[in-house]
N, C-alpha and C. Protein backbone atom coordinates (compact mmCIF):
# COMPACT_ATOMS: atom_id res chain seq x y z
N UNK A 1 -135.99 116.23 25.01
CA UNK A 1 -135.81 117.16 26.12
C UNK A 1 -136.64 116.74 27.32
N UNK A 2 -137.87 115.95 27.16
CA UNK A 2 -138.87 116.06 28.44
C UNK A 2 -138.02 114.60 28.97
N UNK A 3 -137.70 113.63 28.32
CA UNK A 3 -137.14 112.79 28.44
C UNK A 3 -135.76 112.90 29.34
N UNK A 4 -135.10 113.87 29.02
CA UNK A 4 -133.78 114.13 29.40
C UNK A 4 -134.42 114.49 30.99
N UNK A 5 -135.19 115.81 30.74
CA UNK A 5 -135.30 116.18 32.00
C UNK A 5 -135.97 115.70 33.14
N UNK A 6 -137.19 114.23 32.45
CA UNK A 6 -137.38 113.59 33.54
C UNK A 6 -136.46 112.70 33.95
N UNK A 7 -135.20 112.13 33.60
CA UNK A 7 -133.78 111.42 33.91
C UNK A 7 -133.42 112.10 34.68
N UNK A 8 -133.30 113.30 34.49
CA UNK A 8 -132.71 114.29 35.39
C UNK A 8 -133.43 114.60 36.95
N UNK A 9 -134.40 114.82 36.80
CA UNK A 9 -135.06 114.69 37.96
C UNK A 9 -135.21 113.25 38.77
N UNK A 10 -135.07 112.91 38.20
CA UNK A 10 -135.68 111.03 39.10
C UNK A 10 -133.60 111.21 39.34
N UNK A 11 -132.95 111.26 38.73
CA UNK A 11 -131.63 110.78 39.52
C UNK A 11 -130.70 112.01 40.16
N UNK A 12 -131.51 113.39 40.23
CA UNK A 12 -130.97 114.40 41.22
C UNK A 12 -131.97 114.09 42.24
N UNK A 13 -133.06 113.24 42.40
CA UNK A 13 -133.65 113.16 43.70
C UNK A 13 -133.33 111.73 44.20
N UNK A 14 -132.20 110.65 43.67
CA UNK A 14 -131.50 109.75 43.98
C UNK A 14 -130.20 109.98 44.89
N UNK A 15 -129.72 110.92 44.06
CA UNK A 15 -128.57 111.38 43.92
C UNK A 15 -128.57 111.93 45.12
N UNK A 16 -129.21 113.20 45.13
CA UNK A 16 -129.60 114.15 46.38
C UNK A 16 -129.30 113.38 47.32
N UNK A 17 -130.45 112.19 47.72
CA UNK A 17 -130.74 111.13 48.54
C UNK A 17 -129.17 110.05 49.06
N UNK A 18 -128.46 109.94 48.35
CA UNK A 18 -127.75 109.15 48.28
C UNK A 18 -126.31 110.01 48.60
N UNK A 19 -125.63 110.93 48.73
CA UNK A 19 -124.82 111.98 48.96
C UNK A 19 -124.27 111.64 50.16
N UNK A 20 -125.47 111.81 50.77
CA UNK A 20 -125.32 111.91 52.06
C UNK A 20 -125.53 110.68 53.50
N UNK A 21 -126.65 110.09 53.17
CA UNK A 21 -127.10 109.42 54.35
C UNK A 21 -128.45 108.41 54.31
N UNK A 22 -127.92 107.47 55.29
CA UNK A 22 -129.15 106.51 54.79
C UNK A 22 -130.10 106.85 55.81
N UNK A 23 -131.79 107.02 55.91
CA UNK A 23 -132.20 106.92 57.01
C UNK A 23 -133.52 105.64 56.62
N UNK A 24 -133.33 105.11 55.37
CA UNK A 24 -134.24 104.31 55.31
C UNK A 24 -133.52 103.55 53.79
N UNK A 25 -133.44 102.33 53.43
CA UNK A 25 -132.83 102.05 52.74
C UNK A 25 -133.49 100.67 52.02
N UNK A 26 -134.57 100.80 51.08
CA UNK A 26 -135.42 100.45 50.17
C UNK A 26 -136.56 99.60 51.10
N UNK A 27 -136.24 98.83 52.45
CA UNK A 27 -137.12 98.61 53.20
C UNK A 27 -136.60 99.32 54.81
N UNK A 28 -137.07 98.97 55.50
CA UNK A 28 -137.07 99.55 57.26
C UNK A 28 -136.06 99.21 57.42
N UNK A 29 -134.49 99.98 57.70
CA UNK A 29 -133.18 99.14 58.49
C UNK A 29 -133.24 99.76 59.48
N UNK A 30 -133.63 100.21 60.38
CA UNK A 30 -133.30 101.08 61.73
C UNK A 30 -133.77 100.54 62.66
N UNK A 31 -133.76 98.88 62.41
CA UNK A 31 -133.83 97.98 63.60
C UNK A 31 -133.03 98.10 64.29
N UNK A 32 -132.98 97.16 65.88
CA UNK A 32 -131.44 97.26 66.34
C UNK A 32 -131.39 95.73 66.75
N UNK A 33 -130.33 95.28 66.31
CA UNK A 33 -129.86 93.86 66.79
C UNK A 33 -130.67 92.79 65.82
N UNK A 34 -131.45 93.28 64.63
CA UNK A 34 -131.44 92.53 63.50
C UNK A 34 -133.15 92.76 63.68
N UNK A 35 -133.73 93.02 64.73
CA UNK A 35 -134.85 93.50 65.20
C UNK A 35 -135.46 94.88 64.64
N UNK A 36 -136.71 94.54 63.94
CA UNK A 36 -137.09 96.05 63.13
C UNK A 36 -138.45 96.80 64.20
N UNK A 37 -137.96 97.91 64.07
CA UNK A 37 -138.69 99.01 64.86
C UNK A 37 -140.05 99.64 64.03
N UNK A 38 -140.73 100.44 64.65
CA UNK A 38 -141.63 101.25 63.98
C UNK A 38 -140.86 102.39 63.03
N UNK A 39 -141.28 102.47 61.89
CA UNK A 39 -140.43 103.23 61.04
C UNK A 39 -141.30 104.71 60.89
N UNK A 40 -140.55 105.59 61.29
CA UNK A 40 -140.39 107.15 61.33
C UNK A 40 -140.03 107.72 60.01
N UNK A 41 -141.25 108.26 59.28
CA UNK A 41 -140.88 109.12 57.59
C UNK A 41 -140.15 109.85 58.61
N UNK A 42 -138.62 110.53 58.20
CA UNK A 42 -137.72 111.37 58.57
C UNK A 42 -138.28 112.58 57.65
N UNK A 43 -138.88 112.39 56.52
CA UNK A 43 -138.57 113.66 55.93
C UNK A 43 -139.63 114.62 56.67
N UNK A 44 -140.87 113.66 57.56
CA UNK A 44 -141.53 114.54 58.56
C UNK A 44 -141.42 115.04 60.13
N UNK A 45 -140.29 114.44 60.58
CA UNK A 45 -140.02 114.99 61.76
C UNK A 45 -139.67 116.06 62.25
N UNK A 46 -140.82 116.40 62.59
CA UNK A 46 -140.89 118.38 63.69
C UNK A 46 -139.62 117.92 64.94
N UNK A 47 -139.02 119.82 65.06
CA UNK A 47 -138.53 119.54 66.11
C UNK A 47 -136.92 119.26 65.75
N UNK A 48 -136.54 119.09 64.52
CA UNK A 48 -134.82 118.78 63.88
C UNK A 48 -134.22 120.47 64.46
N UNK A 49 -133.32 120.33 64.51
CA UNK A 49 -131.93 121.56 64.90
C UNK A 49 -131.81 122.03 63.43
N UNK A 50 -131.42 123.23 63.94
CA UNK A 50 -130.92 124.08 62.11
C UNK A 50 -129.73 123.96 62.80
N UNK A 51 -128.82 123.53 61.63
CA UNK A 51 -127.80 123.36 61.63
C UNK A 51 -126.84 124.14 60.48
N UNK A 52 -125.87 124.51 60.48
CA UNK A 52 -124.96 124.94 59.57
C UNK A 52 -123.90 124.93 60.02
N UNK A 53 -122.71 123.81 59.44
CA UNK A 53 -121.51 124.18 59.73
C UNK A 53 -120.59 124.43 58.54
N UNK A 54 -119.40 125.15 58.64
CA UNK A 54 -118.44 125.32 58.23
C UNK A 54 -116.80 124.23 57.99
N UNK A 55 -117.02 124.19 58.82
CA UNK A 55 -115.59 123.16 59.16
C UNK A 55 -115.80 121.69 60.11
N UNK A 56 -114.64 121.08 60.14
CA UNK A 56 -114.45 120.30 60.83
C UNK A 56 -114.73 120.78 62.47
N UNK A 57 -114.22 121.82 62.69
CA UNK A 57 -114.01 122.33 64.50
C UNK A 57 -115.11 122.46 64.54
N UNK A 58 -116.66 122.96 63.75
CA UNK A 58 -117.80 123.26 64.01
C UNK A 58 -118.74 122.19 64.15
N UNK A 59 -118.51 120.91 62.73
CA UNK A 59 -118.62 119.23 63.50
C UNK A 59 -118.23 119.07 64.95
N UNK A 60 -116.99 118.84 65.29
CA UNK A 60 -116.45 118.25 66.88
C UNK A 60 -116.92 119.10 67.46
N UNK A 61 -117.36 120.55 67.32
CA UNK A 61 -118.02 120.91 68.72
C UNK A 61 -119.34 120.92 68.76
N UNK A 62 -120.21 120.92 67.70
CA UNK A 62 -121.56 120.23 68.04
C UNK A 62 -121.68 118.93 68.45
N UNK A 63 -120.62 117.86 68.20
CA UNK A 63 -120.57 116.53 68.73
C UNK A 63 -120.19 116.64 70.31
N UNK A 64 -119.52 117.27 70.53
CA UNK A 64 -118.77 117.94 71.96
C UNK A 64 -120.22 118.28 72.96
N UNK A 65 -120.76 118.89 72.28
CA UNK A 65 -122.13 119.74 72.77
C UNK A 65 -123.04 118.51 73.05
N UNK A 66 -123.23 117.30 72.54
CA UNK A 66 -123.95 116.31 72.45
C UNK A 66 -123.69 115.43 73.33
N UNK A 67 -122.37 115.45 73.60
CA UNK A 67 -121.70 114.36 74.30
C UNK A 67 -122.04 114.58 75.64
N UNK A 68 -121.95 116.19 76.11
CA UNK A 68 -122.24 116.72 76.99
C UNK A 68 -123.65 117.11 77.47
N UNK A 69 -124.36 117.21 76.86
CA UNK A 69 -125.68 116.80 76.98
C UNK A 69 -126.34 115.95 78.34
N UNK A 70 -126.84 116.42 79.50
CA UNK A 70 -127.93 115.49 80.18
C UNK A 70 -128.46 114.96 79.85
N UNK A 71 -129.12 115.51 79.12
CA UNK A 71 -130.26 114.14 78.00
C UNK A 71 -130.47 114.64 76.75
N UNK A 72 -130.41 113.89 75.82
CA UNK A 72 -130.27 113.68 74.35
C UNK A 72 -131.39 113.14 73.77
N UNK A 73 -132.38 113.93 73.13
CA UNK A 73 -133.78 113.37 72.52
C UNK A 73 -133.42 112.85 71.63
N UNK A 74 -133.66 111.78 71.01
CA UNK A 74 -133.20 111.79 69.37
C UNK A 74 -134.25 111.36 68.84
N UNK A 75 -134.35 112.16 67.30
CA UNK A 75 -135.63 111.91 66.36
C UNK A 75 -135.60 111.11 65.42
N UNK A 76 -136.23 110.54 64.69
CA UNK A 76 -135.80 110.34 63.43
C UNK A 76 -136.27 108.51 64.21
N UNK A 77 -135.45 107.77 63.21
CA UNK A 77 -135.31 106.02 63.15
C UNK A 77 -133.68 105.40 63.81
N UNK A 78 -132.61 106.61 63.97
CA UNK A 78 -131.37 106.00 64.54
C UNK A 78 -131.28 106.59 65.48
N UNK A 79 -130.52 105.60 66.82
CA UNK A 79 -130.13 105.61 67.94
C UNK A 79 -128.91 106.75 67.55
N UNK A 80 -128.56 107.81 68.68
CA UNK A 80 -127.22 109.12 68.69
C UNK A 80 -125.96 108.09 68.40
N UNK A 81 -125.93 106.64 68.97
CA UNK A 81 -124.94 105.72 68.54
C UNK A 81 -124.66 105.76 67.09
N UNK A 82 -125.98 105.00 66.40
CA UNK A 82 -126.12 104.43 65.22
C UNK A 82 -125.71 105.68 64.15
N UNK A 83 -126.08 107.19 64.46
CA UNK A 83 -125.55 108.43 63.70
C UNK A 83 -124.17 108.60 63.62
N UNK A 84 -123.94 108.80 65.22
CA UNK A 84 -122.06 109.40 65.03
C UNK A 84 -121.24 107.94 64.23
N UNK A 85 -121.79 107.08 64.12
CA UNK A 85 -121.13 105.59 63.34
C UNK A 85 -120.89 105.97 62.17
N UNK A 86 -121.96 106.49 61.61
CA UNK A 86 -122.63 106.35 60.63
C UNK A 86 -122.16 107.74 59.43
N UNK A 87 -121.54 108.59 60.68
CA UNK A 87 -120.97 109.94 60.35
C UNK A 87 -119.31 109.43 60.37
N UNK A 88 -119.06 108.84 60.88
CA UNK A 88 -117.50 108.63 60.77
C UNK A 88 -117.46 107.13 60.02
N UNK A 89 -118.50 106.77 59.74
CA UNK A 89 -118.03 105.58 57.99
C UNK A 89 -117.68 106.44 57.05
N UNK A 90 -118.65 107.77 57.22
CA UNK A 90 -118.22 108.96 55.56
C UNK A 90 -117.10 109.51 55.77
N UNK A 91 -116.77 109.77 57.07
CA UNK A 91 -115.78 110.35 57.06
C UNK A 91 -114.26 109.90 56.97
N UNK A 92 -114.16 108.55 57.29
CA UNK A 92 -112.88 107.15 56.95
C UNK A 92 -113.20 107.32 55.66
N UNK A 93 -114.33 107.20 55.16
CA UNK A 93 -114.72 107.02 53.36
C UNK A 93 -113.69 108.07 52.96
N UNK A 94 -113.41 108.88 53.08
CA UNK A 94 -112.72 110.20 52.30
C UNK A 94 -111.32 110.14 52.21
N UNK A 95 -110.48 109.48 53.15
CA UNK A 95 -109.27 108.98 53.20
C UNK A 95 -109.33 107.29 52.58
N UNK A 96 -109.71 106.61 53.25
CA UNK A 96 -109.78 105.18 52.61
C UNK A 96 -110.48 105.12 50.92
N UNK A 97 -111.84 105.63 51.26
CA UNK A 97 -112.40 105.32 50.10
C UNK A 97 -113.46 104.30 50.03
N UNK A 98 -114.65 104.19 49.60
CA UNK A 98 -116.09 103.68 49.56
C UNK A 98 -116.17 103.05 48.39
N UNK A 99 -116.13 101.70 48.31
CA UNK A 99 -116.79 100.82 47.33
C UNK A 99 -118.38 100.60 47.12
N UNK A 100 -119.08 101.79 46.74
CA UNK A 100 -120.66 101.45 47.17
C UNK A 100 -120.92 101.06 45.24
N UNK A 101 -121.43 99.97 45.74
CA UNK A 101 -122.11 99.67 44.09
C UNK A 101 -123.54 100.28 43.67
N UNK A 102 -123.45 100.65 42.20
CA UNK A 102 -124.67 101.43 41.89
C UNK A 102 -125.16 101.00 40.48
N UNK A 103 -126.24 100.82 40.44
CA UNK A 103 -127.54 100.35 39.56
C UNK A 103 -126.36 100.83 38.45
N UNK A 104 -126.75 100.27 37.09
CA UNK A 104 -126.15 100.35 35.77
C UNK A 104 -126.44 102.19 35.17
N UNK A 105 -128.41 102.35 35.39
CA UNK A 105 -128.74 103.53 34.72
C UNK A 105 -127.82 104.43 35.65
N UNK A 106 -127.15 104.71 37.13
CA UNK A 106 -126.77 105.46 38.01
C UNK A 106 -125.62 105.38 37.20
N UNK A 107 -124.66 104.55 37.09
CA UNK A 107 -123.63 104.64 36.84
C UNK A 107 -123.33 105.16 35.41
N UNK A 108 -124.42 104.72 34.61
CA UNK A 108 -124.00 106.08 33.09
C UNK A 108 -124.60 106.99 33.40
N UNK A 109 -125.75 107.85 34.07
CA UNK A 109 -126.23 108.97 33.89
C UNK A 109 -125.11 109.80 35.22
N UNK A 110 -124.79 109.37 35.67
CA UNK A 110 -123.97 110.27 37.29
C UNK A 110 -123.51 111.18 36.49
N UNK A 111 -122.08 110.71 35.48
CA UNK A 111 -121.50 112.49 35.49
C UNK A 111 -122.21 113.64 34.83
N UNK A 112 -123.47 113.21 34.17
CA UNK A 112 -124.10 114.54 33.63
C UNK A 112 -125.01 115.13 34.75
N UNK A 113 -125.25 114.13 35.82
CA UNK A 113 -126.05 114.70 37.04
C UNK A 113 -125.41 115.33 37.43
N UNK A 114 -124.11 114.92 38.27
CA UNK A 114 -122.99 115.73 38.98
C UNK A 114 -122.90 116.67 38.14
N UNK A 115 -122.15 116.88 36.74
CA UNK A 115 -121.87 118.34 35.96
C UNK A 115 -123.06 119.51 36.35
N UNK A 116 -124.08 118.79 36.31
CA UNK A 116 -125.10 119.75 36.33
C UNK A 116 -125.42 120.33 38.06
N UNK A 117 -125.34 119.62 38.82
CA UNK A 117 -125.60 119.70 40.31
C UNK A 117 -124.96 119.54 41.28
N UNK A 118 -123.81 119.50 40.62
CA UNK A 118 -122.64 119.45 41.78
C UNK A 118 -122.33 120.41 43.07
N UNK A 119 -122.63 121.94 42.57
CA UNK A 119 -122.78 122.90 43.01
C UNK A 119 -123.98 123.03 44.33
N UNK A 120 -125.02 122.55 44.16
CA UNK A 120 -126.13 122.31 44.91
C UNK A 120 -125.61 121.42 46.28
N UNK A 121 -125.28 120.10 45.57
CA UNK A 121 -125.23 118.86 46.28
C UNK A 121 -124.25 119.53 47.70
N UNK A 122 -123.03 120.50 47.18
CA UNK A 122 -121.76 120.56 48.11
C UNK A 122 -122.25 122.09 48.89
N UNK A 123 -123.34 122.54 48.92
CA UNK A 123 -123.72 123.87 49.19
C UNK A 123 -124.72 123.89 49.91
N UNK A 124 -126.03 123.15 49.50
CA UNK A 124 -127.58 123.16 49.97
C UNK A 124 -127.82 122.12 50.96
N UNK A 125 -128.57 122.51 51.88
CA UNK A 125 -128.86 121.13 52.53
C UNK A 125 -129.79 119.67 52.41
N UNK A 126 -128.82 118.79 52.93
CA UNK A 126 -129.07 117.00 52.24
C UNK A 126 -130.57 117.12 52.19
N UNK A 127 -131.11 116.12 51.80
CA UNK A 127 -132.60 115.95 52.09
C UNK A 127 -132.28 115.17 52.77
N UNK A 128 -133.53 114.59 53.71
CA UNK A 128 -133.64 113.40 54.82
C UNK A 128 -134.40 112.36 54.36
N UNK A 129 -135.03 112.58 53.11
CA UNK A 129 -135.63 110.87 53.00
C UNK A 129 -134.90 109.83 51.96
N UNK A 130 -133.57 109.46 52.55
CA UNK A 130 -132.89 108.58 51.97
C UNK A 130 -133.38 107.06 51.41
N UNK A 131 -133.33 106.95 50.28
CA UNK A 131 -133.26 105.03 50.27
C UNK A 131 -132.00 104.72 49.30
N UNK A 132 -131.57 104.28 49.75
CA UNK A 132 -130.54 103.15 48.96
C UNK A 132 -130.97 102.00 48.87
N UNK A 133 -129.83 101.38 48.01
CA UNK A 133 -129.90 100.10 47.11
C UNK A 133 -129.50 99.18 48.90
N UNK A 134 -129.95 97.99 48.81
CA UNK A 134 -129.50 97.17 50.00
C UNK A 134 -128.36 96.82 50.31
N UNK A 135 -127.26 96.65 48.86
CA UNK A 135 -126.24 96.56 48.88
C UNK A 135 -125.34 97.75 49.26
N UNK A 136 -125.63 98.87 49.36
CA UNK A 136 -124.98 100.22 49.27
C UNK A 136 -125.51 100.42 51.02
N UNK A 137 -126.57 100.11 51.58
CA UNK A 137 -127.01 100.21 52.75
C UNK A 137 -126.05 99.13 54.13
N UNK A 138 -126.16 98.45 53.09
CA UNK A 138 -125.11 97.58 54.12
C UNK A 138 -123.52 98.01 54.39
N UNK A 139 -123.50 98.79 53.51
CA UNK A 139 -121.76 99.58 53.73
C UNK A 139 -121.87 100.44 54.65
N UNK A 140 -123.11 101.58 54.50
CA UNK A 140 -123.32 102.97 55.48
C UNK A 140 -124.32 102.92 56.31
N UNK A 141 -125.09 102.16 56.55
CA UNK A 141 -125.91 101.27 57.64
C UNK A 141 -125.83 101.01 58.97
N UNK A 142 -125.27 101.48 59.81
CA UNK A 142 -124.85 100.66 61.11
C UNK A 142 -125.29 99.95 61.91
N UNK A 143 -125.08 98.76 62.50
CA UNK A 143 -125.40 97.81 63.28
C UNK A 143 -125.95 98.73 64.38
N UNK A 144 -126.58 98.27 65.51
CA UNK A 144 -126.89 98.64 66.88
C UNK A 144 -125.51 99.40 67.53
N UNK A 145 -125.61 100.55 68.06
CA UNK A 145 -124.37 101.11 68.45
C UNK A 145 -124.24 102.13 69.24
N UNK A 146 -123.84 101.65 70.72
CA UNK A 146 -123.94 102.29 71.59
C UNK A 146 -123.38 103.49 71.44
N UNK A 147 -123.65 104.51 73.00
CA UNK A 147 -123.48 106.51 72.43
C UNK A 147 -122.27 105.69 72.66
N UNK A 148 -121.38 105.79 73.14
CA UNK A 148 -120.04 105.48 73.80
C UNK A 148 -119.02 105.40 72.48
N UNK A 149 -119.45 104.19 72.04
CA UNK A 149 -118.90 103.64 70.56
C UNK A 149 -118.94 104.50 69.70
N UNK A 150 -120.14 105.05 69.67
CA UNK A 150 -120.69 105.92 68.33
C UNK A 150 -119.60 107.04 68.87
N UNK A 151 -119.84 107.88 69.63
CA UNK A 151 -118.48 109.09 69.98
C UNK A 151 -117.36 108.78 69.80
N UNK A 152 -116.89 107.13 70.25
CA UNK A 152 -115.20 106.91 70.15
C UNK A 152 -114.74 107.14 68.73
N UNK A 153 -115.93 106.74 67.74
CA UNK A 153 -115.69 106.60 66.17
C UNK A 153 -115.76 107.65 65.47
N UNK A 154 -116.78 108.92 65.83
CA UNK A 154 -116.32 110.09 65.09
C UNK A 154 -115.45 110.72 66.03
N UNK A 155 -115.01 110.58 66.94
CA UNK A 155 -113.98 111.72 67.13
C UNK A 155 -112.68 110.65 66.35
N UNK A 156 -112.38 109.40 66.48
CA UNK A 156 -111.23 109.52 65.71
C UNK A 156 -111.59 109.64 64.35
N UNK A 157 -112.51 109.46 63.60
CA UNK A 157 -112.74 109.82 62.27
C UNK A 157 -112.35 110.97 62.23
N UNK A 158 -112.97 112.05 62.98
CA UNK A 158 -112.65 113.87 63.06
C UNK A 158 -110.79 114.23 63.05
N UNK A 159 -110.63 113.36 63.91
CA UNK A 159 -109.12 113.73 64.16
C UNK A 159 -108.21 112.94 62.81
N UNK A 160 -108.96 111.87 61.87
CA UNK A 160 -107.73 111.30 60.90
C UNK A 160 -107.96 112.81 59.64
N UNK A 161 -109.23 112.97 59.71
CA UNK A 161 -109.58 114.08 59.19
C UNK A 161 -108.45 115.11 58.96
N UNK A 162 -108.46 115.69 60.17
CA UNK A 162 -107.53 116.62 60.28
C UNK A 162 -106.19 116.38 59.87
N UNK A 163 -105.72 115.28 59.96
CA UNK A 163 -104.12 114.82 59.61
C UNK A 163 -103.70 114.13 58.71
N UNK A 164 -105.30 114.11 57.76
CA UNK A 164 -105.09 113.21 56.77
C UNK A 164 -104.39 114.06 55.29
N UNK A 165 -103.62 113.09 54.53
CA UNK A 165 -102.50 113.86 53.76
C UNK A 165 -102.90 112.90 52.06
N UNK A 166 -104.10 112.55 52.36
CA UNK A 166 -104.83 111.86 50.91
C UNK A 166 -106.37 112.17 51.32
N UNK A 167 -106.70 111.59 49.37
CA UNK A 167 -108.34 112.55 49.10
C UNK A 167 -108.71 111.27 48.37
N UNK A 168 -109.91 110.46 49.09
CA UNK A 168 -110.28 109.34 48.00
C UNK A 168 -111.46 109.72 47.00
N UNK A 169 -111.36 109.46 46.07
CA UNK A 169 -112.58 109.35 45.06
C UNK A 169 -114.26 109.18 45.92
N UNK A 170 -114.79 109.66 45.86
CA UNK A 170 -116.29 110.30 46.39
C UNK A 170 -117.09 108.91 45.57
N UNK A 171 -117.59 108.26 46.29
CA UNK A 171 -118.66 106.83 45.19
C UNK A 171 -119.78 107.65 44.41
N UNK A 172 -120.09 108.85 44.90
CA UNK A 172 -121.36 109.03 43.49
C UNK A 172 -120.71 110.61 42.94
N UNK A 173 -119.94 111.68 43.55
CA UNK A 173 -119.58 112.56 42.92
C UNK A 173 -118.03 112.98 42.46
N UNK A 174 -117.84 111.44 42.68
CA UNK A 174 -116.29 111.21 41.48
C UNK A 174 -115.28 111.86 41.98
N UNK A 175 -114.69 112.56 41.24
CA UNK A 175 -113.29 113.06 41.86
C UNK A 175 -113.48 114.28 42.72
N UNK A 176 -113.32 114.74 43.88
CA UNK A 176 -113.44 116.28 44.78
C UNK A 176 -112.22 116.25 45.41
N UNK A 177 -112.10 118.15 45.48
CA UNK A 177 -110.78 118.27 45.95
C UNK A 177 -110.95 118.15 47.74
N UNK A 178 -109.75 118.07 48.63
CA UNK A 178 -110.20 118.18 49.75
C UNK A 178 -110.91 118.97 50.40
N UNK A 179 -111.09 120.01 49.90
CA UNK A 179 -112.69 121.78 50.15
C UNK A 179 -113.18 120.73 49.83
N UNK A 180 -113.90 120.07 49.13
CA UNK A 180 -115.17 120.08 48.24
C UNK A 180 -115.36 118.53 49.47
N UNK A 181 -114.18 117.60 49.51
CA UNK A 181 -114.63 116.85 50.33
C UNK A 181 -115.79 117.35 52.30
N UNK A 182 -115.14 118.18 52.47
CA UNK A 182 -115.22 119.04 53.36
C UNK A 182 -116.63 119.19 53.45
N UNK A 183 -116.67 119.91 52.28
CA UNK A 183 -117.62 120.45 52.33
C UNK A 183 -119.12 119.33 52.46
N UNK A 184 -118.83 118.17 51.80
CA UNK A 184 -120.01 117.01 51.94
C UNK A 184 -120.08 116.74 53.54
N UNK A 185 -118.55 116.87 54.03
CA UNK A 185 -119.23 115.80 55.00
C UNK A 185 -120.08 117.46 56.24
N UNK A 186 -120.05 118.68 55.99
CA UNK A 186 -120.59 119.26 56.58
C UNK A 186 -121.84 119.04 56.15
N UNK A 187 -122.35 119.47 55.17
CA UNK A 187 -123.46 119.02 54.96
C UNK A 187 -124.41 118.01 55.36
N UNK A 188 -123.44 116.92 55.40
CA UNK A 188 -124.23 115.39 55.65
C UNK A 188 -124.49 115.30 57.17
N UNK A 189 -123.21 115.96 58.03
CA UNK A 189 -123.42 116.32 59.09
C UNK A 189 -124.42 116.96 60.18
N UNK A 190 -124.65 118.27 59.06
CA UNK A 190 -125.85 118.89 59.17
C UNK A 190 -126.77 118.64 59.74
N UNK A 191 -127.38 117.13 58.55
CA UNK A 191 -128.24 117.09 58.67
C UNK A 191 -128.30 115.41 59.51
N UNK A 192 -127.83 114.65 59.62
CA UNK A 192 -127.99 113.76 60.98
C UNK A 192 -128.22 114.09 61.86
N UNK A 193 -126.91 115.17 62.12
CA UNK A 193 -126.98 115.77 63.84
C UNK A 193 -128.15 116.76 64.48
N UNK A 194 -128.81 116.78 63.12
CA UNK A 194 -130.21 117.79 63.70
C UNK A 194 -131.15 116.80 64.36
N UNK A 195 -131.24 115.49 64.29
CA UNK A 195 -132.16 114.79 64.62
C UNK A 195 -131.52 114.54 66.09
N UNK A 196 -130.75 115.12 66.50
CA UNK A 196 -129.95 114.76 68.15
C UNK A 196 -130.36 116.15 68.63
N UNK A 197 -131.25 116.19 69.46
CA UNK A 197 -131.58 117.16 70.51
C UNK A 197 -131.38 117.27 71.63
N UNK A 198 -130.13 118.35 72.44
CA UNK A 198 -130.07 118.20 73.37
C UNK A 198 -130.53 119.04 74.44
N UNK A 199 -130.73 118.64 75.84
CA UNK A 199 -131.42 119.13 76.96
C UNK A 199 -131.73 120.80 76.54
N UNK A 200 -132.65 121.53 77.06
CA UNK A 200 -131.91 122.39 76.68
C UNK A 200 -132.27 123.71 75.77
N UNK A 201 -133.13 122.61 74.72
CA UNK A 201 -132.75 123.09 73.28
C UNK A 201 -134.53 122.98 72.95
């Protein structure tokens, strides 16, 4: 039992971590242009937005709200580019589908994590101190990426969203229906877009 439940804990605080978002990914990636920056613990940055959304329309209009923005603080280790990228890779992920590879122990212990915490993961909000595997970082990672780019990519991510008429397999919580997809990427949303502060605020 102590055994079980320390498995359990070390891969719901993987897991947790991994759901959603990279903001640090086993060493410093939040360089830009291959160039590494001073690295920012996210899980301590004062000053994040409470966030809660519901839907897709409540995503695009906090992105809307951002876009529009005079000036845009942003906290954390990613450029407002390098986020909205980074928010519409998960969100293509859900129609296309995510090949992220995962450690051997991840891949037999997941469905008793998920059975057990699935509920949490699609409900509570992400944590922010992400690390992934390097290989899994390089999929959800984004290069240097201007606001411009970064907006062109989640709004059409937002909009295939809406018109999309398939549900791909989730890389760490397996099969979800389109609610349940939904429901991650609000969450994950959540919590990126809190580190974008605008004028204002």
């Amino acid at each position: 039992m102590v055994v079980l439940t320390s498995l359990h804990s070390a891969c719901h605080a993987w897991l947790g971590q991994a759901v959603g978002d990279i903001l640090s990914a086993g060493r410093v990636m939040s360089g830009f242009g291959g160039a590494l920056m001073e690295h920012v613990d996210s899980a301590r940055v004062s000053g994040r937005r409470s966030l809660r959304f519901e839907s897709l329309d409540d995503i695009a209009a906090d992105v809307e709200r951002l876009a529009n923005a005079r000036h845009l603080k942003t906290l954390g280790n990613w450029s407002a580019g390098q986020i909205f990228q980074h928010l519409a890779i998960v969100m293509n992920g859900q129609i296309d589908g995510m090949e992220i590879p995962l450690p051997l122990p991840m891949r037999l212990l997941m469905p008793l994590i998920v059975r057990l915490r699935k509920k949490k993961f699609l409900t509570q909000p992400m944590p922010t101190d992400i690390k992934l595997p390097a290989a899994a970082a390089r999929i959800l990672v984004p290069d240097e990426t201007s606001l411009q780019a970064g907006l062109a990519a989640i709004r059409a991510a937002l909009q295939r969203l809406r018109s999309a008429d398939r549900v791909a397999r989730h890389p760490f919580l397996g099969t979800l229906t389109a609610a349940e997809w939904f429901q991650v990427q609000c969450r994950h949303c959540e919590m990126h877009l809190s580190f974008l502060v605008p004028d204002g605020q």
